[in-house]
N, C-alpha and C. Protein backbone atom coordinates (compact mmCIF):
# COMPACT_ATOMS: atom_id res chain seq x y z
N UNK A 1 0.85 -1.16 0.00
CA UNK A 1 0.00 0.00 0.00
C UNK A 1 0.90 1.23 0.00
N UNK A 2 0.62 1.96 -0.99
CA UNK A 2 1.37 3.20 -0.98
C UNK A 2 0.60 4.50 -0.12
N UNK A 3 1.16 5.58 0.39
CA UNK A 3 0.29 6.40 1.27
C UNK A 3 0.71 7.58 0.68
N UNK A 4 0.31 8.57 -0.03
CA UNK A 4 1.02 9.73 -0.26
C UNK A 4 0.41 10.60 0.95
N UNK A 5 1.22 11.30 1.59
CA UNK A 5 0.97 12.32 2.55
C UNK A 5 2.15 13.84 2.48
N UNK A 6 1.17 14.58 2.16
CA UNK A 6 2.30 15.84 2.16
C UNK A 6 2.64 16.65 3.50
N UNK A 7 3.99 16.72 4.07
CA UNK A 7 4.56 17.23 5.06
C UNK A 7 4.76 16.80 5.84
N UNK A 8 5.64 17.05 7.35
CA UNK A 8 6.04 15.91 7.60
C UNK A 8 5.95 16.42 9.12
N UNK A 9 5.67 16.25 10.15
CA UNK A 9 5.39 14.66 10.16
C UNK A 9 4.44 13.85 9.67
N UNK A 10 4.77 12.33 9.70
CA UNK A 10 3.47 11.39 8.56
C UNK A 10 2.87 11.21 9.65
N UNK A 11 1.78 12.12 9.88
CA UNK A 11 0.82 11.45 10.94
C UNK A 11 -0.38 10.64 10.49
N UNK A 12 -0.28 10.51 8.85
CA UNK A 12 -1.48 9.25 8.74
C UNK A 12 -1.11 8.45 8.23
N UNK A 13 0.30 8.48 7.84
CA UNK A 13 1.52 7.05 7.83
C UNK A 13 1.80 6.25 8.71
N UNK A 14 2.37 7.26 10.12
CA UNK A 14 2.10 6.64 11.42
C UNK A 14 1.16 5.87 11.97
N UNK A 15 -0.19 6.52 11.84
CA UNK A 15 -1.57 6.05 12.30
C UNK A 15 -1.82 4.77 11.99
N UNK A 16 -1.62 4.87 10.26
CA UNK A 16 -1.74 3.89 9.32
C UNK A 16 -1.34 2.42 10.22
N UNK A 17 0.25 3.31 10.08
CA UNK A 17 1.39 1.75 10.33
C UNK A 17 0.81 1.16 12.21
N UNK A 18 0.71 1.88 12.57
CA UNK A 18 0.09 1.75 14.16
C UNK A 18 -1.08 0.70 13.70
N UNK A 19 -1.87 1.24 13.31
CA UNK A 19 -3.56 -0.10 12.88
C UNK A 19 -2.79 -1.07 12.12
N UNK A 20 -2.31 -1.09 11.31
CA UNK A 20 -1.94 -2.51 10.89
C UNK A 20 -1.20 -3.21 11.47
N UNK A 21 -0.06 -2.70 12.28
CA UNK A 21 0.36 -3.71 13.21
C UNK A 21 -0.24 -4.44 14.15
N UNK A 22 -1.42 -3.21 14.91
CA UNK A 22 -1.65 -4.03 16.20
C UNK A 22 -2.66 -5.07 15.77
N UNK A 23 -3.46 -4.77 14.46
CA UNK A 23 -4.29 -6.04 13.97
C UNK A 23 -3.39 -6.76 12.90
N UNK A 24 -2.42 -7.18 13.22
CA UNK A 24 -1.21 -8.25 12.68
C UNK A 24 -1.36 -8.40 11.67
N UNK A 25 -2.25 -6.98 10.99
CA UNK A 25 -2.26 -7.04 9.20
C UNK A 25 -1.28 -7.32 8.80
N UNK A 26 -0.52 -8.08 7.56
CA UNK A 26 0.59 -8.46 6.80
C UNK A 26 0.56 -7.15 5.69
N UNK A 27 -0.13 -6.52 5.63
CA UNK A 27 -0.09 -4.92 4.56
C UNK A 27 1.23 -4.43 4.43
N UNK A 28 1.83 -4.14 3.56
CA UNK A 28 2.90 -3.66 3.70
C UNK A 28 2.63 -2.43 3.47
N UNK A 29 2.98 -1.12 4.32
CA UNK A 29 2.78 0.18 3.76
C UNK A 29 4.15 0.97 3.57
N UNK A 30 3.64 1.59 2.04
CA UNK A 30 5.31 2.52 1.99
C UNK A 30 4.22 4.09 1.98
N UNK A 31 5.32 5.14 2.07
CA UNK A 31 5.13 6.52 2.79
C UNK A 31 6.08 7.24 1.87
N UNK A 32 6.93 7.44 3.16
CA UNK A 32 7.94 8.02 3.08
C UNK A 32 9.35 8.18 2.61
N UNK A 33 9.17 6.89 2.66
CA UNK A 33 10.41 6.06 2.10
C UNK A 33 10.34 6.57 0.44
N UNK A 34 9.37 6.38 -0.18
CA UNK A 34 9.04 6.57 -1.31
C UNK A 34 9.20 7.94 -2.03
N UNK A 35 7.93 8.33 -1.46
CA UNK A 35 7.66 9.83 -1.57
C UNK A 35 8.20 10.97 -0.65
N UNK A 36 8.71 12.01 -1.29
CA UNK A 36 9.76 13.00 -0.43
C UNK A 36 9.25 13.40 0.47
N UNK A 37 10.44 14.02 1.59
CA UNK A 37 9.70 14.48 2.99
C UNK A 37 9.48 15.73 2.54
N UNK A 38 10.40 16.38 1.85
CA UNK A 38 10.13 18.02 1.71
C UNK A 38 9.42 18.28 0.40
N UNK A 39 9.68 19.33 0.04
CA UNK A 39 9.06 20.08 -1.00
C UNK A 39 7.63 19.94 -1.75
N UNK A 40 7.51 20.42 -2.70
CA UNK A 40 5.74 20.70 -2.92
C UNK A 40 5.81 19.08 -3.59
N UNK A 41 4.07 18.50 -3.64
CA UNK A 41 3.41 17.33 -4.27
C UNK A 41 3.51 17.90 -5.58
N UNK A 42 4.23 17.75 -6.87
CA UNK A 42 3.82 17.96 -7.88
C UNK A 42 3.50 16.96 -8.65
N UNK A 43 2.67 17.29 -9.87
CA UNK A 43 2.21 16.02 -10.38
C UNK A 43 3.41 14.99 -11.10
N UNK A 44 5.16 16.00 -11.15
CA UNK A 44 5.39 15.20 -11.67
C UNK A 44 6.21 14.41 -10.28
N UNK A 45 6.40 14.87 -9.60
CA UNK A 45 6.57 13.83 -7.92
C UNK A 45 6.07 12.97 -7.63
N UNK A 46 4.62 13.10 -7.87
CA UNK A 46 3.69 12.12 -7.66
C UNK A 46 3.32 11.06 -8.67
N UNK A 47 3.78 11.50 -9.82
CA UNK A 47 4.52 10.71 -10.81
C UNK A 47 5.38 9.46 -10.66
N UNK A 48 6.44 10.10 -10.48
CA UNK A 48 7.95 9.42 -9.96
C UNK A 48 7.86 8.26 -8.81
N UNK A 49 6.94 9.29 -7.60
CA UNK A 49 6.85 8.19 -6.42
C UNK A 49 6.12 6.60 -7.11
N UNK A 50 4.88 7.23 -7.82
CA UNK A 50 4.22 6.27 -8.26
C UNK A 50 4.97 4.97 -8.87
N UNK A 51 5.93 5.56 -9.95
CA UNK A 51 6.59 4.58 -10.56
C UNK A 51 7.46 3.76 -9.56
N UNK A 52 7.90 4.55 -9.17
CA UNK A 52 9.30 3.69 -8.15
C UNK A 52 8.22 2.51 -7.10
N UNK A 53 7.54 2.85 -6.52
CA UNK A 53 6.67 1.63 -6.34
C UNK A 53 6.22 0.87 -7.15
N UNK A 54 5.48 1.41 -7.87
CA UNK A 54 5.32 0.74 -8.80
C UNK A 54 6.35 -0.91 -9.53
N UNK A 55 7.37 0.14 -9.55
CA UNK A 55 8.79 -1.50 -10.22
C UNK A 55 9.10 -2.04 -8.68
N UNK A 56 9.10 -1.29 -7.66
CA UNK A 56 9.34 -2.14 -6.54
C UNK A 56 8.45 -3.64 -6.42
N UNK A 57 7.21 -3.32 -6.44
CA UNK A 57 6.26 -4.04 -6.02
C UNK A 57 5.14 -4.50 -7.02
N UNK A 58 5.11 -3.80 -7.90
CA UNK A 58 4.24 -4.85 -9.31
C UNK A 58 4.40 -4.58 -11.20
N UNK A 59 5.66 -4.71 -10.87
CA UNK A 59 6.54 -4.07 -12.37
C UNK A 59 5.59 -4.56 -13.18
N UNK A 60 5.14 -5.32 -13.42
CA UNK A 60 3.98 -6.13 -14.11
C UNK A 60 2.52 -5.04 -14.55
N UNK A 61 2.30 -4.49 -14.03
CA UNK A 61 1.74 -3.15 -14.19
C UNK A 61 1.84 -1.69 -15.06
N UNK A 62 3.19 -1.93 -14.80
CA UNK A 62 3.58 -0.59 -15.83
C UNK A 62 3.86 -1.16 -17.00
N UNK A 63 3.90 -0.14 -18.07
CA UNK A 63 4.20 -0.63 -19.70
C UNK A 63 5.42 -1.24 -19.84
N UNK A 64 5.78 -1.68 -20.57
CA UNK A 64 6.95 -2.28 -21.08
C UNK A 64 8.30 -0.94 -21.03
N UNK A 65 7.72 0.44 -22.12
CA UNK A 65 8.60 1.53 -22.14
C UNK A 65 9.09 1.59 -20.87
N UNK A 66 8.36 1.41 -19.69
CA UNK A 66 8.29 2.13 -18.19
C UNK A 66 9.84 0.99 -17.92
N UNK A 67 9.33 0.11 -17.90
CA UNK A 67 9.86 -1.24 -16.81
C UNK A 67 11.43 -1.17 -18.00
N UNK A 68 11.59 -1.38 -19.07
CA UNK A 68 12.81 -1.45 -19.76
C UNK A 68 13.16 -0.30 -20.84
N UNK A 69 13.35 0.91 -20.42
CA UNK A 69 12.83 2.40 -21.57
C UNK A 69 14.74 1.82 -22.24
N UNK A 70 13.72 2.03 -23.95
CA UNK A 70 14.78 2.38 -24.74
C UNK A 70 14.59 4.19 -24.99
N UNK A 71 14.37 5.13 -25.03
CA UNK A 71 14.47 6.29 -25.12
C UNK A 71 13.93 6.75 -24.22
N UNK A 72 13.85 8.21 -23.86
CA UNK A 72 13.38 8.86 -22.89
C UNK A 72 11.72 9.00 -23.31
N UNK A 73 10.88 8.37 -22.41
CA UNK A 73 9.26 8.54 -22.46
C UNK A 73 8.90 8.90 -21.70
N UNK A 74 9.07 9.99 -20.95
CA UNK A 74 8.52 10.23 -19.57
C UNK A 74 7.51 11.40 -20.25
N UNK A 75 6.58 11.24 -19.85
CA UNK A 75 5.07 12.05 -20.20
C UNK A 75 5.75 13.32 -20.16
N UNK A 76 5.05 14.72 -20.86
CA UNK A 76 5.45 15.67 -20.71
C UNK A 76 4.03 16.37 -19.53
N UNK A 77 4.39 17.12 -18.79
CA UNK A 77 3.20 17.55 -17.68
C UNK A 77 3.35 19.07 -18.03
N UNK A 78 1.81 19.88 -18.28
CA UNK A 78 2.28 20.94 -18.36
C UNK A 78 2.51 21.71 -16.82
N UNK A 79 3.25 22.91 -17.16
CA UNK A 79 3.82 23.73 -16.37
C UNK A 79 2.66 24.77 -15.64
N UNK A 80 2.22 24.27 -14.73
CA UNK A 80 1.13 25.22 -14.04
C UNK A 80 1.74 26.43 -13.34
N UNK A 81 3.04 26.76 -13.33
CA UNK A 81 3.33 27.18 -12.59
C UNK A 81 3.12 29.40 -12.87
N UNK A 82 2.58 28.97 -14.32
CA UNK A 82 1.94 30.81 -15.24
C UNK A 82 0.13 30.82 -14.53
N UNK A 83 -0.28 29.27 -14.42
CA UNK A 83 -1.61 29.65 -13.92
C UNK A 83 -2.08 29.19 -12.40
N UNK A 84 -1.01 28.59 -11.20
CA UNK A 84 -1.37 28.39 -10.34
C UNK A 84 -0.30 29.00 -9.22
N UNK A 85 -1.02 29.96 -8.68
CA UNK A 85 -0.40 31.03 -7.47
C UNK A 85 0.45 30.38 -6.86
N UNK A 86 2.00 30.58 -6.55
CA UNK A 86 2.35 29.52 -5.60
C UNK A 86 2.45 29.44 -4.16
N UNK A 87 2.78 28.50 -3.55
CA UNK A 87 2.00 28.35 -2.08
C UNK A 87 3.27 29.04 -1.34
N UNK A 88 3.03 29.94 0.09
CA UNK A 88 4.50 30.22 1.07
C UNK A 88 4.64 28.85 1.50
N UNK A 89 5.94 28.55 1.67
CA UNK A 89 6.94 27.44 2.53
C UNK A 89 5.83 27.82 3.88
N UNK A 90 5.94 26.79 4.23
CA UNK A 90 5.36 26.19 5.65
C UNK A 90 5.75 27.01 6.82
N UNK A 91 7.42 26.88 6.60
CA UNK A 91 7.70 26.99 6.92
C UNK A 91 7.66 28.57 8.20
N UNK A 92 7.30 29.88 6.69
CA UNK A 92 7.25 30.72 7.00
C UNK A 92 5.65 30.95 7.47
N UNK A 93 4.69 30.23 7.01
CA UNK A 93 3.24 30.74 7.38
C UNK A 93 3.18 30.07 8.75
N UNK A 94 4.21 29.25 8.94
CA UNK A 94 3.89 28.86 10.40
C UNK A 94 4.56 29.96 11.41
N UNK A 95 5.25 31.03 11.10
CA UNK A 95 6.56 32.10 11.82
C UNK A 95 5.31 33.25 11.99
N UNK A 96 4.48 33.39 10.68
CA UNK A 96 3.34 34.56 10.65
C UNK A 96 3.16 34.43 11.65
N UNK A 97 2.17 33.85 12.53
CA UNK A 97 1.78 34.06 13.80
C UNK A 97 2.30 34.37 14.75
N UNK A 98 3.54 34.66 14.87
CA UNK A 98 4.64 34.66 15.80
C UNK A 98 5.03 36.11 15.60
N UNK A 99 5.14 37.03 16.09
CA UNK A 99 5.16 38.30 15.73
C UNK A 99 7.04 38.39 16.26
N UNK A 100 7.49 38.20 17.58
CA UNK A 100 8.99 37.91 17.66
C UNK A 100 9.94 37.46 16.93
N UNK A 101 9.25 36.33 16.40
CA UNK A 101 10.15 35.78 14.89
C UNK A 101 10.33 36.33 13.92
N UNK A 102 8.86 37.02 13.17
CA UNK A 102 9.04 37.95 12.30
C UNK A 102 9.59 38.85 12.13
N UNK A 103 10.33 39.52 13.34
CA UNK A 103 10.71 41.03 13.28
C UNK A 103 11.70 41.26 12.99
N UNK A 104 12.60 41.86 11.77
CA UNK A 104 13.65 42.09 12.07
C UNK A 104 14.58 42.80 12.59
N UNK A 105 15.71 42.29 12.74
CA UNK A 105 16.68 42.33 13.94
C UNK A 105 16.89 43.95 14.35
N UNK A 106 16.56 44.93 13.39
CA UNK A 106 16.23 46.02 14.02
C UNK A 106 14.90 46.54 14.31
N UNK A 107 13.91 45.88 13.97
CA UNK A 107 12.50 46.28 14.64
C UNK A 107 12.37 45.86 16.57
């Protein structure tokens, strides 16, 4: 079972892996391992993660190009990046609220 979850901590990776253990499910779940801890979900990330599980665990699934590429076939994805606003780092919308953090060093 693959889990995509964006940001980190995996708290429904965790959760996940917590219920299947204690009911001695045999599920195997991948997360993180897979899919990156940082940066944005893009479709072509979510791409990539896909595949790499994908040949991990049921190569049989993907096309032939995928599993043994004689040339480069990787889909082209367009570039949303002229029509979709982009998001602040976490990082910093989590500092907004914090008015001390924000200030700088001469305010």
């Amino acid at each position: 079972m693959l889990l995509i979850e964006e940001g980190t901590p995996a708290f429904m990776e965790q959760t996940l892996r917590s219920l299947l253990h204690k009911s001695a499910n045999p599920t195997r779940l991948e997360g993180k391992g897979i899919v990156p801890e940082v940066g944005e979900l893009t479709g072509q990330v979510m791409l990539d993660s896909l595949e790499t599980y994908l040949m991990e665990h049921a190569p049989e699934l993907l096309p032939d190009a995928v599993r043994a590429p004689n040339k480069d076939s990787a889909p082209v994805l367009p570039d949303l990046s002229k029509v979709v606003p982009p998001r602040p780092p976490s990082f910093l919308h989590r500092l907004s609220g914090t008015p001390d953090l924000c200030r700088d060093e001469a305010g």
